[in-house]
PDB file of N, CA and C in Angstrom:
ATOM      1  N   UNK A   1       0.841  -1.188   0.000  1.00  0.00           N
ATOM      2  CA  UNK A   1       0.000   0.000   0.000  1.00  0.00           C
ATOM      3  C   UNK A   1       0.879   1.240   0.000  1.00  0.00           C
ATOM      4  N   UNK A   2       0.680   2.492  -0.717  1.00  0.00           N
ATOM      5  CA  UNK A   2       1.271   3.564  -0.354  1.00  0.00           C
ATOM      6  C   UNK A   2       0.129   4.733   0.141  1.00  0.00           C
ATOM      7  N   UNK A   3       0.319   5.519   0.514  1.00  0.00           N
ATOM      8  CA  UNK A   3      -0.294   6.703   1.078  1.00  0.00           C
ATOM      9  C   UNK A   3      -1.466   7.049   0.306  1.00  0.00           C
ATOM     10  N   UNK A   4      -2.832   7.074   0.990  1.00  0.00           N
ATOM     11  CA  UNK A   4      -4.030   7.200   0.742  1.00  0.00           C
ATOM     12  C   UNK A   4      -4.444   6.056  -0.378  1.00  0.00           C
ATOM     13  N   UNK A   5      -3.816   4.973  -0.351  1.00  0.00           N
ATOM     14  CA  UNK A   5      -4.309   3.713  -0.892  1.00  0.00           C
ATOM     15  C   UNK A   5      -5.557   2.780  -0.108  1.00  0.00           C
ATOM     16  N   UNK A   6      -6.635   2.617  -0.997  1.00  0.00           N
ATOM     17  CA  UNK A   6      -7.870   2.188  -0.763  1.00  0.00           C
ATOM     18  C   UNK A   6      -7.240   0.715  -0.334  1.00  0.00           C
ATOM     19  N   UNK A   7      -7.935   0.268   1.084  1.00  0.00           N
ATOM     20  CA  UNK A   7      -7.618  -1.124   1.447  1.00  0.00           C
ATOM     21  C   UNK A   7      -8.690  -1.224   1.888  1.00  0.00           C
ATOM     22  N   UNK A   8      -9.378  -3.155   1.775  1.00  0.00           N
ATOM     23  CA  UNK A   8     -10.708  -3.521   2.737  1.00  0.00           C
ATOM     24  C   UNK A   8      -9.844  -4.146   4.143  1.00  0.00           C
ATOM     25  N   UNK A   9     -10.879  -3.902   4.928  1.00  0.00           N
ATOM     26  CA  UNK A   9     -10.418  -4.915   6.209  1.00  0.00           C
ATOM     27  C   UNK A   9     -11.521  -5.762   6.811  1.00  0.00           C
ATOM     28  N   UNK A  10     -10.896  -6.791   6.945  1.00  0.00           N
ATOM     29  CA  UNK A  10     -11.864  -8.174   7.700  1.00  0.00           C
ATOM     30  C   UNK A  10     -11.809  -8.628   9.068  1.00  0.00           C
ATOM     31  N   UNK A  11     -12.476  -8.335   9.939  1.00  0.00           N
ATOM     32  CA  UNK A  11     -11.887  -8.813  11.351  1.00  0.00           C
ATOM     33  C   UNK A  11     -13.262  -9.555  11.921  1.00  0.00           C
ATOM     34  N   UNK A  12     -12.420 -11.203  12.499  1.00  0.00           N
ATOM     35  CA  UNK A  12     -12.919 -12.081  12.710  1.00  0.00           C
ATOM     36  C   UNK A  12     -14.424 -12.870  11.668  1.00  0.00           C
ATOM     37  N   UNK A  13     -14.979 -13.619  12.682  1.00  0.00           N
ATOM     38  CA  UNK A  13     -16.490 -14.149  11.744  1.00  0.00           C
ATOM     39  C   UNK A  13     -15.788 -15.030  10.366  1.00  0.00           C
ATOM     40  N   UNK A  14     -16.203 -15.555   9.262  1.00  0.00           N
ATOM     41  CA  UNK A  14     -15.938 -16.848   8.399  1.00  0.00           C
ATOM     42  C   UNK A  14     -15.476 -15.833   7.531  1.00  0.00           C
ATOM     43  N   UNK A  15     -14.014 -15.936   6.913  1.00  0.00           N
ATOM     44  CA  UNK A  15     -13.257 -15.567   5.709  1.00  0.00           C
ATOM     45  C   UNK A  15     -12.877 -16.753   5.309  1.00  0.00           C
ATOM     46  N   UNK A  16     -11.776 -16.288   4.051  1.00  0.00           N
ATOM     47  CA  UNK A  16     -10.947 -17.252   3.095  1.00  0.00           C
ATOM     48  C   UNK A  16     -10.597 -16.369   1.957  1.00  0.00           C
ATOM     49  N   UNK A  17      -9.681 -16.787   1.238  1.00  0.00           N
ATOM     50  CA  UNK A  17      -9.247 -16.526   0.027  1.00  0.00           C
ATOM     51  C   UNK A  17      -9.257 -17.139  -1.228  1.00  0.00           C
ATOM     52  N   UNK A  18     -10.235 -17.283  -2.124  1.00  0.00           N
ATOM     53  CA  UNK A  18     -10.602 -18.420  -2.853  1.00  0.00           C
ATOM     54  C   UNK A  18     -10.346 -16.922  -3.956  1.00  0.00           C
ATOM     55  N   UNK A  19      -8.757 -17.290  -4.668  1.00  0.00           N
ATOM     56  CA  UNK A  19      -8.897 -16.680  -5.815  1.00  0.00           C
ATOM     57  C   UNK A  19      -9.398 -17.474  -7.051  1.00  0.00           C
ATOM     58  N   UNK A  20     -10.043 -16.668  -8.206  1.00  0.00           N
ATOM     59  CA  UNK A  20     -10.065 -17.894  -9.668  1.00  0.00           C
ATOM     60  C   UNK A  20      -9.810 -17.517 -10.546  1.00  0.00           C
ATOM     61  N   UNK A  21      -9.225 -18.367 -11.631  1.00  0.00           N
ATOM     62  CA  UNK A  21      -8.381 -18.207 -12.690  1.00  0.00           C
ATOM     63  C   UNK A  21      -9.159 -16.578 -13.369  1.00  0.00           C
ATOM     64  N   UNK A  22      -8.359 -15.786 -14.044  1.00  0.00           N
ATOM     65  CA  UNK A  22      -8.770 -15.007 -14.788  1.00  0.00           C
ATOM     66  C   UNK A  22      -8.878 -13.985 -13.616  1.00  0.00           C
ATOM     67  N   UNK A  23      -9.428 -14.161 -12.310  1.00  0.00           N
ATOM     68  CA  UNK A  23      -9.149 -12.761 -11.517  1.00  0.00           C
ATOM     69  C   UNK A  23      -7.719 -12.208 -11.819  1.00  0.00           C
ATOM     70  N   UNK A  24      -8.050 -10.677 -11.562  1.00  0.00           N
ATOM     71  CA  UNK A  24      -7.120  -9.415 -11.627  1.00  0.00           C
ATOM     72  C   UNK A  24      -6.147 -10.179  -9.877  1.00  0.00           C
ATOM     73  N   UNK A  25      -5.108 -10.047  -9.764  1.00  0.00           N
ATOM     74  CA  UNK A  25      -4.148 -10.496  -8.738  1.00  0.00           C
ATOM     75  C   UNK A  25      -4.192  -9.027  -7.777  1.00  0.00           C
ATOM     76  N   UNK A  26      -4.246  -9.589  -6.685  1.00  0.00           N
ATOM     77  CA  UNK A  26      -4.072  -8.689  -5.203  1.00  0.00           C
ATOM     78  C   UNK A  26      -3.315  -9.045  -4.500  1.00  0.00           C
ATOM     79  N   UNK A  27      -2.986  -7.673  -3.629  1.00  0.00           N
ATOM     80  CA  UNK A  27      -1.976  -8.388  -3.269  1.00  0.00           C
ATOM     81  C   UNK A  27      -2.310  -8.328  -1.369  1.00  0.00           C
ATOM     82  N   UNK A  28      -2.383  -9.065  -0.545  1.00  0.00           N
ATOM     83  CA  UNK A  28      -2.626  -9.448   0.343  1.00  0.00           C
ATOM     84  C   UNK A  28      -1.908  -8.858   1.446  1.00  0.00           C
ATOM     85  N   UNK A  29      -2.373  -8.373   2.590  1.00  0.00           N
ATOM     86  CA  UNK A  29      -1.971  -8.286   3.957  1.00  0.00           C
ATOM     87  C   UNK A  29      -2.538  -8.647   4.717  1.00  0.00           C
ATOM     88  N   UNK A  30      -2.296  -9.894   5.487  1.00  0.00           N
ATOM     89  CA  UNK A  30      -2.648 -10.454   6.819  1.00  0.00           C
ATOM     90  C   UNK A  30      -2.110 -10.105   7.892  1.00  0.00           C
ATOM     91  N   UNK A  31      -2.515  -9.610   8.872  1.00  0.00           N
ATOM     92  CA  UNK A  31      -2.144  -9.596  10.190  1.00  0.00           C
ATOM     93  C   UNK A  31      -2.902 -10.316  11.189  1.00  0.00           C
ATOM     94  N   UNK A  32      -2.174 -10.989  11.963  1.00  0.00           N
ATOM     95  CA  UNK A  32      -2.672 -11.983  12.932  1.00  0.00           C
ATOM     96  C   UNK A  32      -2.001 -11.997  14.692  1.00  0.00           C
ATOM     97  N   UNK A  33      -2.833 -12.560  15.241  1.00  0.00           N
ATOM     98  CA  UNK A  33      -2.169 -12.055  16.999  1.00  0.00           C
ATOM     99  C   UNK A  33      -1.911 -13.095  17.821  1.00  0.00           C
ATOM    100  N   UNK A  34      -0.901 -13.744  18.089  1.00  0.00           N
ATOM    101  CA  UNK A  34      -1.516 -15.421  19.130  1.00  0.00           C
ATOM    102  C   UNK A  34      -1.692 -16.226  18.142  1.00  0.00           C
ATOM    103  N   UNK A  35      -3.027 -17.238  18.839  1.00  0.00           N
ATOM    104  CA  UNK A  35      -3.548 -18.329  18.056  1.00  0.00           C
ATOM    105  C   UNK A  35      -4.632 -17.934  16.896  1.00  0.00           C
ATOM    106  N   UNK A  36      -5.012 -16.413  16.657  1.00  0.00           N
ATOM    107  CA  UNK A  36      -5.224 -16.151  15.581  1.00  0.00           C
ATOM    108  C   UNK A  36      -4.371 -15.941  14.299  1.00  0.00           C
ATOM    109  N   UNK A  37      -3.574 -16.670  14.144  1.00  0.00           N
ATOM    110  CA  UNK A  37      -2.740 -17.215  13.189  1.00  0.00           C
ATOM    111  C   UNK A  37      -3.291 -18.349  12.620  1.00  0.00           C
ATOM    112  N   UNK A  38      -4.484 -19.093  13.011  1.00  0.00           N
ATOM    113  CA  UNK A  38      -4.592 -20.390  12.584  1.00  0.00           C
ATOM    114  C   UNK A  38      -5.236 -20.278  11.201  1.00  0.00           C
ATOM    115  N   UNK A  39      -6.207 -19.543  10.840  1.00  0.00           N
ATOM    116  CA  UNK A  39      -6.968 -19.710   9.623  1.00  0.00           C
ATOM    117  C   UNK A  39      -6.078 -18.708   8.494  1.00  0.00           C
ATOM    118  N   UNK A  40      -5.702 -17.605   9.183  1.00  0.00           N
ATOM    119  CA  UNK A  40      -4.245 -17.423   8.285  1.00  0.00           C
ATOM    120  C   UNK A  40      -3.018 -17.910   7.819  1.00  0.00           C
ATOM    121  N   UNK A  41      -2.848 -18.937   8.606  1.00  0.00           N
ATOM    122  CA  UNK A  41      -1.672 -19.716   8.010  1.00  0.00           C
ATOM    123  C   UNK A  41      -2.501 -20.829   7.030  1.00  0.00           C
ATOM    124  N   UNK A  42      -3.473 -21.438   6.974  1.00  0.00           N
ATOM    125  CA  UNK A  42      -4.024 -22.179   5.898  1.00  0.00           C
ATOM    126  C   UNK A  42      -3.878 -20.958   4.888  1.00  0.00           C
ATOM    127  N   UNK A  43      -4.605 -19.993   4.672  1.00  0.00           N
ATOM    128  CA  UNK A  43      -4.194 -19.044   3.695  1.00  0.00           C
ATOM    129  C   UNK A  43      -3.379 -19.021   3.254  1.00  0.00           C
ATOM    130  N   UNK A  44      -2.575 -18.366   3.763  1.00  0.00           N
ATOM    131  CA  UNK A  44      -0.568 -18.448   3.639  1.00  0.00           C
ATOM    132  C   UNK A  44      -0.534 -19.679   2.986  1.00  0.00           C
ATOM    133  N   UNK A  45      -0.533 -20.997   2.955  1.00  0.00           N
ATOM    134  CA  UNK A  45      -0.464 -22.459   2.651  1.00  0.00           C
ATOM    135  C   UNK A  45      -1.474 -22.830   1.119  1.00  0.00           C
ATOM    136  N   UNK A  46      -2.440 -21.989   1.200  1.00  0.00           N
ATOM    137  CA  UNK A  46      -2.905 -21.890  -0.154  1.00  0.00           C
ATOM    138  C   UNK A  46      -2.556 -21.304  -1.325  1.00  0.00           C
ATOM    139  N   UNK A  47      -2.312 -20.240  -0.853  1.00  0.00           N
ATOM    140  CA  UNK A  47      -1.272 -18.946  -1.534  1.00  0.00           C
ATOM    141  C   UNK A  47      -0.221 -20.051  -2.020  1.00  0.00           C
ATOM    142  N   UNK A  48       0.790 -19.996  -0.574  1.00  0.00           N
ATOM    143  CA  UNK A  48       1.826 -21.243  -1.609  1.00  0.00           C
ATOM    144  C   UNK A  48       1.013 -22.173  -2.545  1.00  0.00           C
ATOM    145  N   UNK A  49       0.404 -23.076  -2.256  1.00  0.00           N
ATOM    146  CA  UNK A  49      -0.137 -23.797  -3.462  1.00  0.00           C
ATOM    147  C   UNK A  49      -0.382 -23.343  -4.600  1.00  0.00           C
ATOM    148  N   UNK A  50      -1.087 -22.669  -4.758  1.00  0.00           N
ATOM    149  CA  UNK A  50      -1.375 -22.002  -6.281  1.00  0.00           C
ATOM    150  C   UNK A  50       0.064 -21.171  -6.551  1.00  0.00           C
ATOM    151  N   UNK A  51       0.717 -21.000  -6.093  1.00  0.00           N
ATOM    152  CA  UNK A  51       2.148 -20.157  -6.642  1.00  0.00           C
ATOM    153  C   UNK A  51       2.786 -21.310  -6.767  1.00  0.00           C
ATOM    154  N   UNK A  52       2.922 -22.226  -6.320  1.00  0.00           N
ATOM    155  CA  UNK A  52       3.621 -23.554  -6.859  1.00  0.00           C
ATOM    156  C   UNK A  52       3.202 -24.561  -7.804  1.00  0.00           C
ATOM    157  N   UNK A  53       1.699 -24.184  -8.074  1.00  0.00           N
ATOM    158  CA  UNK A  53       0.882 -25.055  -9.264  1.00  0.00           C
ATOM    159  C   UNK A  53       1.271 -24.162 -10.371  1.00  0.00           C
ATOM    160  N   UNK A  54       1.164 -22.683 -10.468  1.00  0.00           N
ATOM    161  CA  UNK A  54       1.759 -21.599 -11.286  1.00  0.00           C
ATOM    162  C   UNK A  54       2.859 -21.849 -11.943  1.00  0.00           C
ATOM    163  N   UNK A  55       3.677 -22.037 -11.148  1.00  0.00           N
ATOM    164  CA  UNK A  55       5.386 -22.137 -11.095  1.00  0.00           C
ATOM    165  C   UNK A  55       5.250 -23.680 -12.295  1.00  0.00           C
ATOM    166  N   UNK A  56       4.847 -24.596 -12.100  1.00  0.00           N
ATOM    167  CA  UNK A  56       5.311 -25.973 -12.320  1.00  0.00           C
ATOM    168  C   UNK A  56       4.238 -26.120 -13.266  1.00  0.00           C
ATOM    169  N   UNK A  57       2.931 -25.755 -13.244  1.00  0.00           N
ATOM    170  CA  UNK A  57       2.167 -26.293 -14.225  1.00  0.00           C
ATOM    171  C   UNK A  57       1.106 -24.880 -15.688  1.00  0.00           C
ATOM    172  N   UNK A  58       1.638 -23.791 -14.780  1.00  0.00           N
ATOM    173  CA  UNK A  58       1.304 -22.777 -16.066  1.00  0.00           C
ATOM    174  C   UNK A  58      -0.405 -22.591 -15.429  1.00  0.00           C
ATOM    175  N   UNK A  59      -0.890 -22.432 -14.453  1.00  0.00           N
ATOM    176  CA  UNK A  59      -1.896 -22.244 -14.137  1.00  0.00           C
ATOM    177  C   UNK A  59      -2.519 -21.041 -14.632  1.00  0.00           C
ATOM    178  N   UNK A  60      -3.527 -20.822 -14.765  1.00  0.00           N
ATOM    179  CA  UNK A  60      -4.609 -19.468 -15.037  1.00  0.00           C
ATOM    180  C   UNK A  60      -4.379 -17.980 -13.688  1.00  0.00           C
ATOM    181  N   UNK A  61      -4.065 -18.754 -12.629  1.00  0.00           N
ATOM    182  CA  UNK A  61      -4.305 -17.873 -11.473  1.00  0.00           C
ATOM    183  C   UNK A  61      -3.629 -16.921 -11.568  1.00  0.00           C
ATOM    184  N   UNK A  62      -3.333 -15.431 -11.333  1.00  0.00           N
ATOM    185  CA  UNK A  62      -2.699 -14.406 -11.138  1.00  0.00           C
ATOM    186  C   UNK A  62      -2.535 -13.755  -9.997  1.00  0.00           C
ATOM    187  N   UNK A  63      -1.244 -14.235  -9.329  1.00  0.00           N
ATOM    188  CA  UNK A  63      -1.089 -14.409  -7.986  1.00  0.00           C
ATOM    189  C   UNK A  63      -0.681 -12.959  -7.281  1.00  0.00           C
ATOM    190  N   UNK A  64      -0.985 -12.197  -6.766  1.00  0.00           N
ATOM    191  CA  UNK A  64       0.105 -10.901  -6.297  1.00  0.00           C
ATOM    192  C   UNK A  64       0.989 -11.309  -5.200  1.00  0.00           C
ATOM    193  N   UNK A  65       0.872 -10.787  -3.973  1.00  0.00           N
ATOM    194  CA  UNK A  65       2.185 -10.926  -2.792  1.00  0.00           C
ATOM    195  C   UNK A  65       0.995 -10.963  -2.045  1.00  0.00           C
ATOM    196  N   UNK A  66       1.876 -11.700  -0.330  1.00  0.00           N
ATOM    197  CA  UNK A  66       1.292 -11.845   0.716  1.00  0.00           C
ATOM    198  C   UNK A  66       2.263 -11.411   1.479  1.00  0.00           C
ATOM    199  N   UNK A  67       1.580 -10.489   2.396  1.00  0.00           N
ATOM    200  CA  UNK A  67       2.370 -10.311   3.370  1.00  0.00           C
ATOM    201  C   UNK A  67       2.092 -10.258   5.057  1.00  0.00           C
ATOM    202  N   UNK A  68       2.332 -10.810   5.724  1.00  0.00           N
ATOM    203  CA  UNK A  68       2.072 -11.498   7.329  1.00  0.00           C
ATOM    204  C   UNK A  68       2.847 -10.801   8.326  1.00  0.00           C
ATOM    205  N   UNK A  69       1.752 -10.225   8.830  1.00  0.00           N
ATOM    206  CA  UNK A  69       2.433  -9.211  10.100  1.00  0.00           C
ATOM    207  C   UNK A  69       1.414 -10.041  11.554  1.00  0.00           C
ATOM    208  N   UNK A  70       2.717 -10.990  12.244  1.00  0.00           N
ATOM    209  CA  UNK A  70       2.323 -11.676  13.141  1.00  0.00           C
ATOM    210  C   UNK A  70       2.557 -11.511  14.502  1.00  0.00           C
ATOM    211  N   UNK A  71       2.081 -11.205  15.451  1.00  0.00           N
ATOM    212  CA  UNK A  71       2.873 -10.527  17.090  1.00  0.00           C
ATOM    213  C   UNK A  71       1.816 -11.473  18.033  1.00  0.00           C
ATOM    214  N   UNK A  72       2.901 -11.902  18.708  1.00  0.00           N
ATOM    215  CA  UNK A  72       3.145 -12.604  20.570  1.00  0.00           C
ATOM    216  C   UNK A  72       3.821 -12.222  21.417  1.00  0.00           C
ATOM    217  N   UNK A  73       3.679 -12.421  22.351  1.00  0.00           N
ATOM    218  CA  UNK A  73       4.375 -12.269  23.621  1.00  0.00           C
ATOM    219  C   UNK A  73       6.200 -12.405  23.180  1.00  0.00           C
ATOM    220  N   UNK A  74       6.256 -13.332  22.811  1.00  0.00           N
ATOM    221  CA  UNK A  74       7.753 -14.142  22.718  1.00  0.00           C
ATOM    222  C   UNK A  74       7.696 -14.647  21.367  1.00  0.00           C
ATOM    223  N   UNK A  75       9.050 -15.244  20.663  1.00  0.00           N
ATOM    224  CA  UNK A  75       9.006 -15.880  19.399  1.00  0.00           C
ATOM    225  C   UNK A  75       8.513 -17.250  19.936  1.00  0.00           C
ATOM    226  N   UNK A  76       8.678 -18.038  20.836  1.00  0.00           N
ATOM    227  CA  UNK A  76       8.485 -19.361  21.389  1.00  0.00           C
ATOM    228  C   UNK A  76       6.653 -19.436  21.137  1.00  0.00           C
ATOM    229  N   UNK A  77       6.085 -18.434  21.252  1.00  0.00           N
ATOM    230  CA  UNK A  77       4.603 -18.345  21.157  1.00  0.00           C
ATOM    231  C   UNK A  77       4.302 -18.200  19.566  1.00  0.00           C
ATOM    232  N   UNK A  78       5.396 -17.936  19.093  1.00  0.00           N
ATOM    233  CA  UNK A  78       4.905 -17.535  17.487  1.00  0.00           C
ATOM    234  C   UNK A  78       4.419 -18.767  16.860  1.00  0.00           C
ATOM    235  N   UNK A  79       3.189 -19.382  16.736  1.00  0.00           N
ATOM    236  CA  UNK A  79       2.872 -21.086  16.025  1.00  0.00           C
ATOM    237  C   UNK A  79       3.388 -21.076  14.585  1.00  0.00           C
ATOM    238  N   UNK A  80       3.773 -21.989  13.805  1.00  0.00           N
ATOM    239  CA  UNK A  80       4.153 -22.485  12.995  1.00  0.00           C
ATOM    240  C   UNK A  80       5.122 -21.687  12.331  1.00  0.00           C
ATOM    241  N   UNK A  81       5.824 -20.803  13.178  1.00  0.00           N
ATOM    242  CA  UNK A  81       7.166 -20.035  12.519  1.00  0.00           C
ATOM    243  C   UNK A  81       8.390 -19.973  11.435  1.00  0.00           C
ATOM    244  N   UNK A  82       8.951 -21.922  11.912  1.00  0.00           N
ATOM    245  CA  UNK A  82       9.199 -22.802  10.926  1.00  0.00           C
ATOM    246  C   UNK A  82       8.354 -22.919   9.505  1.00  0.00           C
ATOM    247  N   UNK A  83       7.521 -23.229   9.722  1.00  0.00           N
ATOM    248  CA  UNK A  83       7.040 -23.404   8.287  1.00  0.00           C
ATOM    249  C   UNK A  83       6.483 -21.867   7.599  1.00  0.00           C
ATOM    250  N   UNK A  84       6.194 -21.510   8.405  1.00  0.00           N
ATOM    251  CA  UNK A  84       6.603 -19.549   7.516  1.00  0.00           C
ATOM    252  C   UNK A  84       7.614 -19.218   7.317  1.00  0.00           C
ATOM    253  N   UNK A  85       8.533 -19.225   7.732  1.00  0.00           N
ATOM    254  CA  UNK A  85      10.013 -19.006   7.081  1.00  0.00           C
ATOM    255  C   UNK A  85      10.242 -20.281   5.735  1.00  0.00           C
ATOM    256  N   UNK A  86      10.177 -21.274   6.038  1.00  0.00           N
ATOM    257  CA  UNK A  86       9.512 -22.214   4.833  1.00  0.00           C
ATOM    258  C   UNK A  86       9.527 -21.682   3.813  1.00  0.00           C
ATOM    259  N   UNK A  87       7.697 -21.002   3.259  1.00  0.00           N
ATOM    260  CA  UNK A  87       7.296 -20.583   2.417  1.00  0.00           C
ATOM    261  C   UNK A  87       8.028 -19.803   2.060  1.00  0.00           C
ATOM    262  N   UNK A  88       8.628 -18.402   2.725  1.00  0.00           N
ATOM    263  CA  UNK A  88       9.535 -17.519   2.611  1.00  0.00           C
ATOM    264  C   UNK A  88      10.312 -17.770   1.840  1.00  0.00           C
ATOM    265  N   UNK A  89      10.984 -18.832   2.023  1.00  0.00           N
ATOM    266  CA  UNK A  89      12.336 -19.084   1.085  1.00  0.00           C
ATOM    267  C   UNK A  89      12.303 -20.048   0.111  1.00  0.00           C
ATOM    268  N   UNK A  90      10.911 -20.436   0.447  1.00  0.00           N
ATOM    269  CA  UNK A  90      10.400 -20.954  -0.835  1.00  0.00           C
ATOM    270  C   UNK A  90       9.385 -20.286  -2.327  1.00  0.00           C
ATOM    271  N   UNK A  91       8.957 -19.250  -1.870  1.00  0.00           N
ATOM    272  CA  UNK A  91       8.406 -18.296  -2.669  1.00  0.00           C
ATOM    273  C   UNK A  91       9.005 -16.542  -2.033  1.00  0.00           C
ATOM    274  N   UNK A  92      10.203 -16.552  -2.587  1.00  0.00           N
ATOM    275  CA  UNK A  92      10.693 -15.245  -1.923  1.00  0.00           C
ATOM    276  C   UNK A  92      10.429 -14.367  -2.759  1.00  0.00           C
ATOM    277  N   UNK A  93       9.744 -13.199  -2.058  1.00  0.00           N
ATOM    278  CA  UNK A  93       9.280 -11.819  -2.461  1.00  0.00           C
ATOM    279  C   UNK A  93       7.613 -12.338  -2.948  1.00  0.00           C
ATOM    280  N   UNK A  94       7.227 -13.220  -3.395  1.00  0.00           N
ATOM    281  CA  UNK A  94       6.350 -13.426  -3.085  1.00  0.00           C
ATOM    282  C   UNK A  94       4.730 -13.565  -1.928  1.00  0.00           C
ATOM    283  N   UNK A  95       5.783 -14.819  -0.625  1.00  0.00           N
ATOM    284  CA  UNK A  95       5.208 -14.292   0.576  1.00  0.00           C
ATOM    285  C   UNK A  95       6.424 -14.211   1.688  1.00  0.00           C
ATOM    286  N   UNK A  96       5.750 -12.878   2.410  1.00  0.00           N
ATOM    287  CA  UNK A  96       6.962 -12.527   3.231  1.00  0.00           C
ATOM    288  C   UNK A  96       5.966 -12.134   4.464  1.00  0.00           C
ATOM    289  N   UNK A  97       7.546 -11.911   6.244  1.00  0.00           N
ATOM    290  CA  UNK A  97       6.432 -12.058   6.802  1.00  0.00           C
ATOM    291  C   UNK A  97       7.202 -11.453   7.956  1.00  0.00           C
ATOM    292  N   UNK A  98       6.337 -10.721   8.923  1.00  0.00           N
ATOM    293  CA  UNK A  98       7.328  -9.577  10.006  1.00  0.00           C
ATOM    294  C   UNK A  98       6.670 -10.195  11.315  1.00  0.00           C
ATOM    295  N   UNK A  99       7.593 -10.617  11.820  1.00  0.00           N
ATOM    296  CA  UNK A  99       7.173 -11.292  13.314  1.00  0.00           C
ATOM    297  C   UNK A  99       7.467 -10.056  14.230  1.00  0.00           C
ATOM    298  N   UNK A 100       6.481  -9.739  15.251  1.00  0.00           N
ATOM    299  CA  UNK A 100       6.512  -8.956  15.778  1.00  0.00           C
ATOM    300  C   UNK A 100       6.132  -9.398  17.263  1.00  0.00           C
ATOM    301  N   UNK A 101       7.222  -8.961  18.277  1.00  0.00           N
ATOM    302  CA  UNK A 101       6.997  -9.708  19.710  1.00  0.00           C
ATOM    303  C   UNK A 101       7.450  -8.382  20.765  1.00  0.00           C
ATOM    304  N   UNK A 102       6.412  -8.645  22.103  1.00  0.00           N
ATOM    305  CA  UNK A 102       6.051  -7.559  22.963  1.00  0.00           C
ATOM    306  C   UNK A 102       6.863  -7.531  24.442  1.00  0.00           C
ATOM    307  N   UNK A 103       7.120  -9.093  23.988  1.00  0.00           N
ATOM    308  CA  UNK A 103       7.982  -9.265  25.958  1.00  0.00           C
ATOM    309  C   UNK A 103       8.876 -10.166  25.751  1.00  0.00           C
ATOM    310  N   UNK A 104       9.546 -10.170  24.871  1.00  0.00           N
ATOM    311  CA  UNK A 104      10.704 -11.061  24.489  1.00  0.00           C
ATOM    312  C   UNK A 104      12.278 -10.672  25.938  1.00  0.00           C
ATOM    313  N   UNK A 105      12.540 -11.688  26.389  1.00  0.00           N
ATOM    314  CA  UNK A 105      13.332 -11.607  27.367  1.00  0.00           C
ATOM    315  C   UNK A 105      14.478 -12.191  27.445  1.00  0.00           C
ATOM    316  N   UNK A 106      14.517 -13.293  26.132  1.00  0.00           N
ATOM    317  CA  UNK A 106      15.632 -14.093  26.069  1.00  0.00           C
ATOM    318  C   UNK A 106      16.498 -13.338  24.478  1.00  0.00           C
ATOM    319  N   UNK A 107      17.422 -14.022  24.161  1.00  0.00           N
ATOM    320  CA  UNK A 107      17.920 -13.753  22.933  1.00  0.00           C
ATOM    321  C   UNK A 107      16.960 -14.281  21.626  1.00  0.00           C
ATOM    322  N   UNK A 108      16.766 -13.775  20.778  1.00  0.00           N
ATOM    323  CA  UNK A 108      16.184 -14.094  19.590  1.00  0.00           C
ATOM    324  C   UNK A 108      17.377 -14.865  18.923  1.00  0.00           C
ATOM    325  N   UNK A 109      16.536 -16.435  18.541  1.00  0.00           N
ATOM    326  CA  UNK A 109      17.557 -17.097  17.670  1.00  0.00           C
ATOM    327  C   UNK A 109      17.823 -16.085  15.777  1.00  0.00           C
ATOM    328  N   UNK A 110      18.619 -16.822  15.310  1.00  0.00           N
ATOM    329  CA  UNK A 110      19.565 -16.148  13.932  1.00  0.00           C
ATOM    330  C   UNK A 110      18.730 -16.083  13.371  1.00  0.00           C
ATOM    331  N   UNK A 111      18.057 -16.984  12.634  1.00  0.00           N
ATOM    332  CA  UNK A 111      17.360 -17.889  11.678  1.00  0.00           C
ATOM    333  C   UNK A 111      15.936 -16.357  12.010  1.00  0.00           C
ATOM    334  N   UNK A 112      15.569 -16.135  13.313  1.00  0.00           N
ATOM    335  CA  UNK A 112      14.382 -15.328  12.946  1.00  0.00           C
ATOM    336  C   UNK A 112      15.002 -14.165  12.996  1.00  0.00           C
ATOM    337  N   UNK A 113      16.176 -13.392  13.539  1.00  0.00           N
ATOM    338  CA  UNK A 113      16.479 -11.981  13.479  1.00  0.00           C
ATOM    339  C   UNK A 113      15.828 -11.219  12.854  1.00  0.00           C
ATOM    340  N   UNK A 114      16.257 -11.836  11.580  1.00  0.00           N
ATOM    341  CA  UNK A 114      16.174 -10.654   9.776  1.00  0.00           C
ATOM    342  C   UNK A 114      14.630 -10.060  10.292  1.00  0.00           C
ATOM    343  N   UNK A 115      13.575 -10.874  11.028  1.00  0.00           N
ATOM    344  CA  UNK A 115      12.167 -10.970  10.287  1.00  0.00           C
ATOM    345  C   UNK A 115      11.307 -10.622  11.948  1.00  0.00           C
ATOM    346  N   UNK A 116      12.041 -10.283  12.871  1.00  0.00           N
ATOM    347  CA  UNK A 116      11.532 -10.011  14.001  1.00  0.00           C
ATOM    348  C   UNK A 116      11.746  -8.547  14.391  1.00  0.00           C
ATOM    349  N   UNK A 117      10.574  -7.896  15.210  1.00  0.00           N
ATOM    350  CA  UNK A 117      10.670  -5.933  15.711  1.00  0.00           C
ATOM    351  C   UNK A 117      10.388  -6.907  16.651  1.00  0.00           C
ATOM    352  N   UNK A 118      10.360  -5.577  18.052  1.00  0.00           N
ATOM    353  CA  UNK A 118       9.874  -5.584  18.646  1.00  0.00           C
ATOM    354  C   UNK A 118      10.746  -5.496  19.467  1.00  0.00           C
ATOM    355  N   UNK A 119      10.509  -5.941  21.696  1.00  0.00           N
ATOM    356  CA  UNK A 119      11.285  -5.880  22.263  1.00  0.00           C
ATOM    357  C   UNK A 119      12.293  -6.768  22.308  1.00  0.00           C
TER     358      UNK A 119
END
């Protein structure tokens, strides 16, 4: 988004992302808090799919970017972190993703540095 760019927002109640072939491509921002990460990371996991059916089989879909702005207490609370960094480096610049933590007290391991604010 840049400055005075039109965005919708969805909070809580039944979503999804069911793009279809021939749609115009968007490009996605999720933000999630805790264990509301769960129906966003299937997202995230779909996204990869169709960017990897794209990639390998020439699909119709027109994919834009995803991007995941996720905050906990600690990285230890962050759920499925591993497999978001995953996707990351498996569809890079594609989907990317800013871990963001509020009471972090120990050292942040390497592997999340690049991709963690916060305290």
């Amino acid at each position: 988004c840049t400055l005075d760019s039109e965005v919708a927002l969805r909070v809580g109640g039944d979503f999804f992302f069911d793009p279809q072939p021939g749609d115009s491509p968007v490009n996605l921002v999720l933000i999630a808090g805790g264990v509301g990460i769960n129906p966003l990371f299937s997202i995230l996991l779909h996204i990869a799919d169709l960017h990897g059916y794209q990639e390998g089989k020439g699909n119709r879909h027109k994919l834009g970017t995803a991007k995941l702005y996720y905050s906990a207490k600690n990285t230890s609370e962050l759920l499925f972190k591993k497999n978001i960094l995953g996707l990351m480096k498996a569809f890079p610049g594609k989907i990317t993703c800013c871990f963001h933590v509020t009471q972090q007290r120990s050292q942040i391991c390497k592997e999340l540095q690049p991709h963690v604010t916060g305290k």
